[in-house]
C-alpha atoms as a PDB file:
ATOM      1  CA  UNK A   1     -20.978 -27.384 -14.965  1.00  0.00           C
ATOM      2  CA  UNK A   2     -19.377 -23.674 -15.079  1.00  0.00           C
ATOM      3  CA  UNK A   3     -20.562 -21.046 -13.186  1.00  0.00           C
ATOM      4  CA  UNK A   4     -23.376 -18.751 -14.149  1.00  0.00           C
ATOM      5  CA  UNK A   5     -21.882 -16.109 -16.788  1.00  0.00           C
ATOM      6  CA  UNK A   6     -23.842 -13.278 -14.885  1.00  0.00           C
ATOM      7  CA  UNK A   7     -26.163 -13.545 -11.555  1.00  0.00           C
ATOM      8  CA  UNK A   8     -28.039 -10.804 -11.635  1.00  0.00           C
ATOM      9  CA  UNK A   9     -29.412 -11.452  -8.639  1.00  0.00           C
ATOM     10  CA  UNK A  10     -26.183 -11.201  -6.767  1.00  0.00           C
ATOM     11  CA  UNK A  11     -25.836  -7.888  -9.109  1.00  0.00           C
ATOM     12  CA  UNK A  12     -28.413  -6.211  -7.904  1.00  0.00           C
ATOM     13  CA  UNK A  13     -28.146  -7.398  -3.624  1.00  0.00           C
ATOM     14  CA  UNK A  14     -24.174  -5.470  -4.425  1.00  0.00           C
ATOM     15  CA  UNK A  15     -25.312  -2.582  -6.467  1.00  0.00           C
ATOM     16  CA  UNK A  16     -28.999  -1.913  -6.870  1.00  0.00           C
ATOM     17  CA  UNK A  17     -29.485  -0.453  -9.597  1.00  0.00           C
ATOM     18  CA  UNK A  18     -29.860  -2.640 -13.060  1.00  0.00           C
ATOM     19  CA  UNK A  19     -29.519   0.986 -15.521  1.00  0.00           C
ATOM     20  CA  UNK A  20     -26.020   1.471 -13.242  1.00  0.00           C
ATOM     21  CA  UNK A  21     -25.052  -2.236 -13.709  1.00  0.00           C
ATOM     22  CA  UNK A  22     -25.572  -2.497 -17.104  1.00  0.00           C
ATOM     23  CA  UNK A  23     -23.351   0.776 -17.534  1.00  0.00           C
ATOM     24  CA  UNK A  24     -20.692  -1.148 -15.642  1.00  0.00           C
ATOM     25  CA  UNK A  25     -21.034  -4.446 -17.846  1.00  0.00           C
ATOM     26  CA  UNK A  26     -20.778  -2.195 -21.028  1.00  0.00           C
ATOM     27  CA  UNK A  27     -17.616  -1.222 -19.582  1.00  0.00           C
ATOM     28  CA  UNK A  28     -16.536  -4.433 -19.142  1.00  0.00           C
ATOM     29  CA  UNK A  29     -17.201  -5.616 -22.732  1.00  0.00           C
ATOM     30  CA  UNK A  30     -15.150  -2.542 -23.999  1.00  0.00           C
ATOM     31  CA  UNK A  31     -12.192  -2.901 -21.985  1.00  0.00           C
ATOM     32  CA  UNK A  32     -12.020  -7.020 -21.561  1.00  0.00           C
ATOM     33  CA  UNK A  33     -10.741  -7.654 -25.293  1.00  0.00           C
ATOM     34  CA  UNK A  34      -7.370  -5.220 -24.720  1.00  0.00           C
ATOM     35  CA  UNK A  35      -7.281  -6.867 -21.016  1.00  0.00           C
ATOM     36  CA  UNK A  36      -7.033 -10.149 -22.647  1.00  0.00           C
ATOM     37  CA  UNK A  37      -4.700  -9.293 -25.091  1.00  0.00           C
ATOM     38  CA  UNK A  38      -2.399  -7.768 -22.546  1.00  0.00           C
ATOM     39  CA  UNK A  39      -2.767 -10.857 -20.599  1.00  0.00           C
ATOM     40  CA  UNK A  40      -1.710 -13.151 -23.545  1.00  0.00           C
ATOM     41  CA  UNK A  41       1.289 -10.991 -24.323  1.00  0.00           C
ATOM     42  CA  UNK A  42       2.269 -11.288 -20.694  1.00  0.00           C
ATOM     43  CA  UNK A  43       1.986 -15.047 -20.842  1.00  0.00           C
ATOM     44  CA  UNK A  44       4.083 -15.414 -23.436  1.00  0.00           C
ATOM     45  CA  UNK A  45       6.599 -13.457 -22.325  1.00  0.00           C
ATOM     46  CA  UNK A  46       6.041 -15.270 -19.041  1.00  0.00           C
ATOM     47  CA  UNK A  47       5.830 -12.136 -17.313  1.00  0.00           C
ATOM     48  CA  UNK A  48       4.618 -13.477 -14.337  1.00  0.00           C
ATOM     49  CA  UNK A  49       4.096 -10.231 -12.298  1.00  0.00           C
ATOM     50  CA  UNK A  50       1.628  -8.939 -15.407  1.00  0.00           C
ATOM     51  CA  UNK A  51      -0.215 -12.213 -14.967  1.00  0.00           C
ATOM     52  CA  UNK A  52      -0.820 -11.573 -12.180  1.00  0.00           C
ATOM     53  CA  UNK A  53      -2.220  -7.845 -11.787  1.00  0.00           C
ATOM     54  CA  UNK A  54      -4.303  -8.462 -14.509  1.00  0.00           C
ATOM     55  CA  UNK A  55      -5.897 -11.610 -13.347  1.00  0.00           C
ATOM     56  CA  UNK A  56      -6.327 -10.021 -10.501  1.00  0.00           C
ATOM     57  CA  UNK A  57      -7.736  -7.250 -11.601  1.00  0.00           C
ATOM     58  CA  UNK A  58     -10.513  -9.154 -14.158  1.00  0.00           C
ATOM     59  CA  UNK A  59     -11.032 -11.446 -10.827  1.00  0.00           C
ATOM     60  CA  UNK A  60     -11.689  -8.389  -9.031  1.00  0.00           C
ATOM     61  CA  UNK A  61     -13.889  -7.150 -11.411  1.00  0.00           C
ATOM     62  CA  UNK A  62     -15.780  -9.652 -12.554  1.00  0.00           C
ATOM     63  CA  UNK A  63     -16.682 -10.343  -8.861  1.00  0.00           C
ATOM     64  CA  UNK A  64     -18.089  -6.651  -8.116  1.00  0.00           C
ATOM     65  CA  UNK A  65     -19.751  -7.478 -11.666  1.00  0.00           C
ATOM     66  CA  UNK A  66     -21.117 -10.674 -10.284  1.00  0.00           C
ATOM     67  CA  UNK A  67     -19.603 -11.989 -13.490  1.00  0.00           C
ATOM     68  CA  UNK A  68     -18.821 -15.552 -11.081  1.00  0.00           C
ATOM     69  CA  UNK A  69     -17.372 -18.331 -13.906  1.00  0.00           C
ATOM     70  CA  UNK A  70     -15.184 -14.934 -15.315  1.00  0.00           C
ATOM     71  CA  UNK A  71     -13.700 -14.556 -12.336  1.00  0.00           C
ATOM     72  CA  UNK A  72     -13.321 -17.767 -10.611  1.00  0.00           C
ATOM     73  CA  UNK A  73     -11.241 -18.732 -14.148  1.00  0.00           C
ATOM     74  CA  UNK A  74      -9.131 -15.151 -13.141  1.00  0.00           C
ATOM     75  CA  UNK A  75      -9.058 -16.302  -9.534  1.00  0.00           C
ATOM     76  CA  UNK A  76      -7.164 -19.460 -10.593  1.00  0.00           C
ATOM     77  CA  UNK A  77      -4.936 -17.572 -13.002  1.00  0.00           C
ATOM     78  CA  UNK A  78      -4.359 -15.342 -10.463  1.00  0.00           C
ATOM     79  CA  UNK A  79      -2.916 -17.858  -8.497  1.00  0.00           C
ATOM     80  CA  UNK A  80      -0.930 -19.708 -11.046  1.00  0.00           C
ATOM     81  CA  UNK A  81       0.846 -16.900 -11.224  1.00  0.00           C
ATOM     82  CA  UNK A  82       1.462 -15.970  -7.373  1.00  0.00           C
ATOM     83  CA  UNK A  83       2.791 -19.623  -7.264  1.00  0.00           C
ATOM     84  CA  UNK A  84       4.659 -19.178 -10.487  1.00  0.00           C
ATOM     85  CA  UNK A  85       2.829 -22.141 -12.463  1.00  0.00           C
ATOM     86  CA  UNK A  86       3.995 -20.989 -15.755  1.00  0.00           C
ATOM     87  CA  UNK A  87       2.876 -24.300 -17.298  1.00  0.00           C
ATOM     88  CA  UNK A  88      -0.590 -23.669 -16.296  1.00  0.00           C
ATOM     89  CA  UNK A  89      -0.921 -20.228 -17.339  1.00  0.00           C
ATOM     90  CA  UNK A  90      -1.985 -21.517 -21.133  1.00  0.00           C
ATOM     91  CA  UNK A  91      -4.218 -23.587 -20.197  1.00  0.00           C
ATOM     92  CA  UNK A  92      -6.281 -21.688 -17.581  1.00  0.00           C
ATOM     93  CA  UNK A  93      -5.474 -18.393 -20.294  1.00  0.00           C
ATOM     94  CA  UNK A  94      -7.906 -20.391 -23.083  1.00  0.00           C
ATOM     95  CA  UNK A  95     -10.571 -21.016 -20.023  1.00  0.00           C
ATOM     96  CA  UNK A  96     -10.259 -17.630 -19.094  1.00  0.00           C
ATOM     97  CA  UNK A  97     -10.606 -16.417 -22.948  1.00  0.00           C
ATOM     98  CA  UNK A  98     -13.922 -19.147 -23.274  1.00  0.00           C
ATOM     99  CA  UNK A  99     -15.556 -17.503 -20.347  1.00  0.00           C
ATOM    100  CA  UNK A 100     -14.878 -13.906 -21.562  1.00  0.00           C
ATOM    101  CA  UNK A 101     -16.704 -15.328 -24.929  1.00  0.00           C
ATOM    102  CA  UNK A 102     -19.443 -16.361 -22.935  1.00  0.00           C
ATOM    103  CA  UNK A 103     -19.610 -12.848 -21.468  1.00  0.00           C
ATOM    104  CA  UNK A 104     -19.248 -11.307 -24.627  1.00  0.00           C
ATOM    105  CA  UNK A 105     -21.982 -13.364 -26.231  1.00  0.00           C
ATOM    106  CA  UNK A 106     -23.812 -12.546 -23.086  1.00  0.00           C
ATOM    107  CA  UNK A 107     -23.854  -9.318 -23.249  1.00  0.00           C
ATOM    108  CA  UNK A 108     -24.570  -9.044 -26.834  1.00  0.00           C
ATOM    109  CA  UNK A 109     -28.368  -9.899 -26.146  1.00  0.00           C
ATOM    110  CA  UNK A 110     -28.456  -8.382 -22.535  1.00  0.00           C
ATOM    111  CA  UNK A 111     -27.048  -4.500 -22.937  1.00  0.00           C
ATOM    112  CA  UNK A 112     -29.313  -2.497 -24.864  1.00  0.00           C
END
């Protein structure tokens, strides 16, 4: 079983405030699809330093977010990449891309 998409209750021990966090999610949602582009563009490039930074930055983010199965997906990009993995980039990339659809779809019912 995958991680929750969002735990709101972590969400609101880190940050306190659920107006603020839902700001920060709608953020999220805006910016994630041209993250994930740039992410498959890196891949197939195999531009492993790019991998990297930006799994690590959608890890990093999706943690403060308390966005947990986004970014333990990211967390094992992230370190595909630091390990130079290539061959597992794909297949952690279309884990990575179901998650963010779970987000998305998510979101679409929970952000005014």
């Amino acid at each position: 079983m995958s991680a929750m998409v969002f735990n709101e209750t972590t969400a609101m021990e880190r940050i306190g405030d659920l107006e603020f966090i839902k700001e920060l999610l709608h953020d999220f949602y805006d910016e994630i699809p041209s993250d994930i582009d740039n992410l498959k563009k890196a891949i197939v490039s195999n531009d492993v330093d790019t991998v990297r930074i930006i799994a690590h930055t959608i890890k990093g983010t999706g943690a403060n977010l308390s966005l947990d199965a986004t970014s333990d997906v990211a967390k094992r990009l992230e370190m595909a990449a630091k390990e130079s993995r290539k061959d597992d980039f794909l297949p952690i990339f279309t884990e990575l891309e179901a998650e963010i659809a779970r987000f998305m779809n998510f979101a679409d019912g929970f952000l005014d």
